[in-house]
PDB file of N, CA and C in Angstrom:
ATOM      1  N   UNK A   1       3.154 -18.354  -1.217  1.00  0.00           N
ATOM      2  CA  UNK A   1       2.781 -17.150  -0.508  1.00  0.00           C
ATOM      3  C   UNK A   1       2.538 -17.525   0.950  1.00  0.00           C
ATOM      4  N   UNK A   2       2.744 -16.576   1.725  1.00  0.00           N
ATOM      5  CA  UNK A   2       2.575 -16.853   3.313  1.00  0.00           C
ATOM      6  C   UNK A   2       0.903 -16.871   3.369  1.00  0.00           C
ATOM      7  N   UNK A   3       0.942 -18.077   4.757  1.00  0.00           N
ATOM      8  CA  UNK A   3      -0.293 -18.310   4.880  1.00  0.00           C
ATOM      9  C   UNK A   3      -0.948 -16.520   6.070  1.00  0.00           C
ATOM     10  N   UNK A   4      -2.199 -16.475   5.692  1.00  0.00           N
ATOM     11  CA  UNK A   4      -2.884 -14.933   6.139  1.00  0.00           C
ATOM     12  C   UNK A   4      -2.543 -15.093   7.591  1.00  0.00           C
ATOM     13  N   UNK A   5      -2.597 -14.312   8.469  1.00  0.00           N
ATOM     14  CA  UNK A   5      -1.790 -13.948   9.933  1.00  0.00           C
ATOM     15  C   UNK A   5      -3.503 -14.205  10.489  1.00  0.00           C
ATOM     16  N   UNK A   6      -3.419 -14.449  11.714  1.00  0.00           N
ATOM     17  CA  UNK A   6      -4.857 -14.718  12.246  1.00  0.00           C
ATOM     18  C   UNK A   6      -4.999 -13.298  12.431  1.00  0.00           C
ATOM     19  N   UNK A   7      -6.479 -12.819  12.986  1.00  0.00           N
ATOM     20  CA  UNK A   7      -7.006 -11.541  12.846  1.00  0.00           C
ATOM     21  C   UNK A   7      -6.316 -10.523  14.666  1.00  0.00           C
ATOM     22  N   UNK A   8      -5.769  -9.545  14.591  1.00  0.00           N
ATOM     23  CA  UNK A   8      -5.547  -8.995  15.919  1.00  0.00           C
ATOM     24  C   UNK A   8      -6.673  -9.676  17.221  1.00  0.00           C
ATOM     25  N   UNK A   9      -5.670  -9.232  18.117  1.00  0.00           N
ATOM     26  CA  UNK A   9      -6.387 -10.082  19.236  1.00  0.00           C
ATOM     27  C   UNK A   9      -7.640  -8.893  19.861  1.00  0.00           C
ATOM     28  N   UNK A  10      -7.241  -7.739  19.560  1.00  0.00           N
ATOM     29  CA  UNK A  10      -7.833  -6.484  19.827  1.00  0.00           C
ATOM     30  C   UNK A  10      -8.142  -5.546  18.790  1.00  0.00           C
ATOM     31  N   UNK A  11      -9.064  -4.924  18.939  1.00  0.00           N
ATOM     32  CA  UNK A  11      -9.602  -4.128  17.226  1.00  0.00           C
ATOM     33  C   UNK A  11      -9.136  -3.146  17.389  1.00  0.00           C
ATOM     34  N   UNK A  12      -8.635  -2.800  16.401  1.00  0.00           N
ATOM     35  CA  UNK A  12      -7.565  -1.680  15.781  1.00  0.00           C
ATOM     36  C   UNK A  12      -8.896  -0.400  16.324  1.00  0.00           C
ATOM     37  N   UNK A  13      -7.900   0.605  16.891  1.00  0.00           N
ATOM     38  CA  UNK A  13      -8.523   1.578  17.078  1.00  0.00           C
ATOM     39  C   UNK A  13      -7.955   2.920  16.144  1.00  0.00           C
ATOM     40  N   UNK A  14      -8.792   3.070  15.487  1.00  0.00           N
ATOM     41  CA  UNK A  14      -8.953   4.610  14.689  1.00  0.00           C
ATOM     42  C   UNK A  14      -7.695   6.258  15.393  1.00  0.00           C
ATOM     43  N   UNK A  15      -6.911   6.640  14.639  1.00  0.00           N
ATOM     44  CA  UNK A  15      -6.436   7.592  15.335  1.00  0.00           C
ATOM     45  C   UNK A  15      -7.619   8.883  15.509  1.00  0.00           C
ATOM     46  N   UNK A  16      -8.275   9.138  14.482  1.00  0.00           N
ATOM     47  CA  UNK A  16      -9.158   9.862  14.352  1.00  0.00           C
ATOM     48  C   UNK A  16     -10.070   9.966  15.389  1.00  0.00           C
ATOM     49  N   UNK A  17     -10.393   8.392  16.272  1.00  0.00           N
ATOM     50  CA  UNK A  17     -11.751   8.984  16.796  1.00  0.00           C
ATOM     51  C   UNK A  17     -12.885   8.467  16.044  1.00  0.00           C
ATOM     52  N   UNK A  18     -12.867   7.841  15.073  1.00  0.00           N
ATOM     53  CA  UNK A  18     -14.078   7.104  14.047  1.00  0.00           C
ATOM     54  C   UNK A  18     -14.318   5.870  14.600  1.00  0.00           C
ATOM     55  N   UNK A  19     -15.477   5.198  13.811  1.00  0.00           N
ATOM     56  CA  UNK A  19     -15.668   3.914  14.617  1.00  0.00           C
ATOM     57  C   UNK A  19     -14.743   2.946  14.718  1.00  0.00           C
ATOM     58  N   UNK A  20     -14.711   1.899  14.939  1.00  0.00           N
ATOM     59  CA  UNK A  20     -13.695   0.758  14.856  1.00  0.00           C
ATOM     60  C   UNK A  20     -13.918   0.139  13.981  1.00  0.00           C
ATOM     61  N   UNK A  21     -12.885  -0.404  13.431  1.00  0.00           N
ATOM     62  CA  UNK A  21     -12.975  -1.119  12.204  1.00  0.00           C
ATOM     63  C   UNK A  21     -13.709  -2.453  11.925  1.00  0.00           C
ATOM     64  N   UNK A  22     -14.195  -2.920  11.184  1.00  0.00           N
ATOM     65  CA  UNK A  22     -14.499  -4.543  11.687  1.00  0.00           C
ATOM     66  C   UNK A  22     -13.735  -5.393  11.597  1.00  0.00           C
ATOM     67  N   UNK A  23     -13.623  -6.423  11.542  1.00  0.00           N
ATOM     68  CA  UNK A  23     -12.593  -7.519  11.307  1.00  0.00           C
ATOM     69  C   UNK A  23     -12.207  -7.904   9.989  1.00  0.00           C
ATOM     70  N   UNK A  24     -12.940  -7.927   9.172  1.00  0.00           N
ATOM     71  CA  UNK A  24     -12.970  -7.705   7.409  1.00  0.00           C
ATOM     72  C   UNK A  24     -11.894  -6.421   7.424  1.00  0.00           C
ATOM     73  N   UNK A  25     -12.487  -5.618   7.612  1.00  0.00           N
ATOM     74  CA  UNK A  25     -11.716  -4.465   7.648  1.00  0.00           C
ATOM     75  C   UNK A  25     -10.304  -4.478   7.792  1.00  0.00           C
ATOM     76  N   UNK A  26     -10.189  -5.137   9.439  1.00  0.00           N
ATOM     77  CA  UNK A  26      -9.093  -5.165   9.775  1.00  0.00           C
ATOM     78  C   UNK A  26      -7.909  -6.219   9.462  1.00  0.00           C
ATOM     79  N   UNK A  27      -8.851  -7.263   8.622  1.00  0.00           N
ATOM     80  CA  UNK A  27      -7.352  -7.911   7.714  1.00  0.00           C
ATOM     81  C   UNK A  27      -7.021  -7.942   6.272  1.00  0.00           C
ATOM     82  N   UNK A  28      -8.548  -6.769   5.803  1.00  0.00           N
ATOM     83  CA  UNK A  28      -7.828  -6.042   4.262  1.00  0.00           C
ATOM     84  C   UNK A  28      -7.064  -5.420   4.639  1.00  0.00           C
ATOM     85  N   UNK A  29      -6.708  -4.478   5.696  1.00  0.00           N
ATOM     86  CA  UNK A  29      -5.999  -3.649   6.045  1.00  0.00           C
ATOM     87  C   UNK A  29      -4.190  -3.976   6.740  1.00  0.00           C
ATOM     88  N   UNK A  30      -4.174  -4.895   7.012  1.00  0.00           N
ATOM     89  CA  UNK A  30      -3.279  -5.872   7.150  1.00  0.00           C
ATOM     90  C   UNK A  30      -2.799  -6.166   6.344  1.00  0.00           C
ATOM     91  N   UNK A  31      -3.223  -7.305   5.198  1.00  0.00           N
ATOM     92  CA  UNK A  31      -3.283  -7.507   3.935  1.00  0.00           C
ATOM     93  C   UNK A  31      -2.318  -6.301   3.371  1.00  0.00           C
ATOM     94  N   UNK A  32      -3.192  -5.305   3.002  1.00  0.00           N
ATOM     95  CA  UNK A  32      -2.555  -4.503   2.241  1.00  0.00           C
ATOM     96  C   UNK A  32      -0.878  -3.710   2.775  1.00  0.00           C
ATOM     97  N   UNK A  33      -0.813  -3.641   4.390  1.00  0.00           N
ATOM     98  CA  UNK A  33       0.460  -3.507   5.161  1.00  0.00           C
ATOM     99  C   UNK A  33       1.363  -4.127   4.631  1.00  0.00           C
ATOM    100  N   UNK A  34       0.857  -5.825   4.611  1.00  0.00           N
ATOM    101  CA  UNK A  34       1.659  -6.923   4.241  1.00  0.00           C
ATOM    102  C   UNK A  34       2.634  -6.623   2.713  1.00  0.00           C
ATOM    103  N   UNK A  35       1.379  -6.285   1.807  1.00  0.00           N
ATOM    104  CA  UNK A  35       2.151  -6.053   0.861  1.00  0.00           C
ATOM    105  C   UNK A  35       2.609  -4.765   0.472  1.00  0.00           C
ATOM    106  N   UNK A  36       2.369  -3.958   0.815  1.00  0.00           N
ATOM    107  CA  UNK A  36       3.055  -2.627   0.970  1.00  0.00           C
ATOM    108  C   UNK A  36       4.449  -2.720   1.077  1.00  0.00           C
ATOM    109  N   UNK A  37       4.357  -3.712   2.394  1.00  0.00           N
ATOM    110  CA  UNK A  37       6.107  -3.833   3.177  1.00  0.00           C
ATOM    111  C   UNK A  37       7.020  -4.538   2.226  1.00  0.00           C
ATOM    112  N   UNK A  38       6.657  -5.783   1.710  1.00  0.00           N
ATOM    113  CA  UNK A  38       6.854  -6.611   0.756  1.00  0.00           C
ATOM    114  C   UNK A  38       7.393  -5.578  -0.464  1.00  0.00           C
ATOM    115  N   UNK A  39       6.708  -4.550  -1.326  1.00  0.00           N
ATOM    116  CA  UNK A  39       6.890  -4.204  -2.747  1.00  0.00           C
ATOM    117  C   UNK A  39       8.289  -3.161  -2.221  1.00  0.00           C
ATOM    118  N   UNK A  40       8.375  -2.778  -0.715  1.00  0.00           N
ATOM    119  CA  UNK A  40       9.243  -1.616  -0.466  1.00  0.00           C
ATOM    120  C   UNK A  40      10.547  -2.447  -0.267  1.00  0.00           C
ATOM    121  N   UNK A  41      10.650  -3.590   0.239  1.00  0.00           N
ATOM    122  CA  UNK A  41      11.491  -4.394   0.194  1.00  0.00           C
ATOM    123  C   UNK A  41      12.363  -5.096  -1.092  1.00  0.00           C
ATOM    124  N   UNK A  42      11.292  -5.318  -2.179  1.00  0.00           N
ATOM    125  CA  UNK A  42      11.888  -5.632  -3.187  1.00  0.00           C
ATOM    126  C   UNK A  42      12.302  -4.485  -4.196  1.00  0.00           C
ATOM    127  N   UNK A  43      11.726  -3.229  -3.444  1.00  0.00           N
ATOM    128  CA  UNK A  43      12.612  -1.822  -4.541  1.00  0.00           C
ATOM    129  C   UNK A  43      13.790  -1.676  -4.040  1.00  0.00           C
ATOM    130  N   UNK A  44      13.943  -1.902  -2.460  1.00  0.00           N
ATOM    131  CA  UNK A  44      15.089  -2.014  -1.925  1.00  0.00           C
ATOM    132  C   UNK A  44      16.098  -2.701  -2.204  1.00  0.00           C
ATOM    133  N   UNK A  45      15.796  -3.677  -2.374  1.00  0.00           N
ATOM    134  CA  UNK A  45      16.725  -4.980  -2.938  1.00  0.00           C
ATOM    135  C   UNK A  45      17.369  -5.391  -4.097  1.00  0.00           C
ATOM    136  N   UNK A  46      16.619  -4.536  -5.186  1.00  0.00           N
ATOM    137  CA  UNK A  46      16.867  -3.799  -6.376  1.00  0.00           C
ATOM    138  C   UNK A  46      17.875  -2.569  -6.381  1.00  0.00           C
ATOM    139  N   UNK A  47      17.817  -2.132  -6.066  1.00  0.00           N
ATOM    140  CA  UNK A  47      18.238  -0.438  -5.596  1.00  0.00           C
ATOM    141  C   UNK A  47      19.580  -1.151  -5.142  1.00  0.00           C
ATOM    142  N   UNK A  48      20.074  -1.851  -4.259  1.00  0.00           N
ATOM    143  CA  UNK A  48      21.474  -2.724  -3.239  1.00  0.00           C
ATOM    144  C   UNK A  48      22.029  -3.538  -4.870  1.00  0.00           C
ATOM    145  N   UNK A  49      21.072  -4.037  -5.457  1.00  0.00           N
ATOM    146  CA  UNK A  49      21.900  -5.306  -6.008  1.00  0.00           C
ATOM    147  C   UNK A  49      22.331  -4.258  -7.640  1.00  0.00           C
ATOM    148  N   UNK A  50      21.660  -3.164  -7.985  1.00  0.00           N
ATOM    149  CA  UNK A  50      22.015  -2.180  -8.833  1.00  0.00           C
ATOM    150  C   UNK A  50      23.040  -1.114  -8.432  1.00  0.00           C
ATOM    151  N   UNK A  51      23.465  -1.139  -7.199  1.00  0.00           N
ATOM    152  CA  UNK A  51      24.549   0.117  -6.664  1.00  0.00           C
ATOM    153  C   UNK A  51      25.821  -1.255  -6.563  1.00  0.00           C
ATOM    154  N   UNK A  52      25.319  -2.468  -6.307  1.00  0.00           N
ATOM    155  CA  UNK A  52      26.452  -3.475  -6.578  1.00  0.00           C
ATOM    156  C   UNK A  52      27.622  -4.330  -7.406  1.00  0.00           C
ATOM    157  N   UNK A  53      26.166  -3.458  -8.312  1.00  0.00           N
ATOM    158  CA  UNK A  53      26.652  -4.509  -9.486  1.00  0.00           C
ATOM    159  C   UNK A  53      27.383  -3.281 -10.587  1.00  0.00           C
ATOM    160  N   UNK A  54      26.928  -1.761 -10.054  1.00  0.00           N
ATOM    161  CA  UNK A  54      27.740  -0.789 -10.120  1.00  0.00           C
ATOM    162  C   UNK A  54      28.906  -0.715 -10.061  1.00  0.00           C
ATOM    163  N   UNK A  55      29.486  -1.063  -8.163  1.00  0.00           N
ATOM    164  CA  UNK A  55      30.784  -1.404  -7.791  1.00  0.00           C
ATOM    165  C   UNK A  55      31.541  -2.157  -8.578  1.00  0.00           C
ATOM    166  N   UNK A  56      31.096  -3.191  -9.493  1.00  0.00           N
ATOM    167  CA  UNK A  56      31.823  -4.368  -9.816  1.00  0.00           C
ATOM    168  C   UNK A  56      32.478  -4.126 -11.257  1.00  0.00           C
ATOM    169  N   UNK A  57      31.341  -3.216 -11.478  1.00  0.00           N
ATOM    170  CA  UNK A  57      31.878  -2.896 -13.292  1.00  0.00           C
ATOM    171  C   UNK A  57      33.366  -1.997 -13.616  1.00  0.00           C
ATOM    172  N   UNK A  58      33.900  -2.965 -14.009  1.00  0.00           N
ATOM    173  CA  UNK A  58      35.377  -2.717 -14.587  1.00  0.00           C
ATOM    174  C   UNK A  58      35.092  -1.420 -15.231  1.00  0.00           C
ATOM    175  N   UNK A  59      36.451  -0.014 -15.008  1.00  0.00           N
ATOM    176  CA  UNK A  59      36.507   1.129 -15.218  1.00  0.00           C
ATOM    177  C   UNK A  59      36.753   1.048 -16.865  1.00  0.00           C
TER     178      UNK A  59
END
C-alpha cells in the first residue's frame, strides 16, 4: 500500500463557511479521497477488461 501523503501545507477550507478542519480531520479526509479514487478506478478497469473480453468472444 502507498505510504500516507504528508498533511496539506494549508488547511482545507470549508465551502460552507464552517470551521476549519483539523489536521486529523484533514487526512481522514484525504484518506478516504484516496480510496474513493482507487475503488472508482478498479470498477473502471473491470467495466474495460469486461467490454474486452466481450470483443474477443467468437460469434
Amino acid at each position: 500500500m502507498d505510504a500516507p501523503s504528508p498533511p496539506p501545507a494549508q488547511p482545507l477550507i470549508p465551502a460552507n463557511d464552517g470551521p476549519p478542519i483539523s489536521e486529523q480531520g484533514q487526512a481522514a479526509l484525504l484518506t478516504l479521497a484516496r480510496l474513493i479514487g482507487r475503488q472508482i478506478a478498479r470498477e473502471e478497469f473491470a467495466r474495460r477488461m469486461a467490454a474486452a473480453n466481450a470483443d474477443d468472444t467468437p460469434a
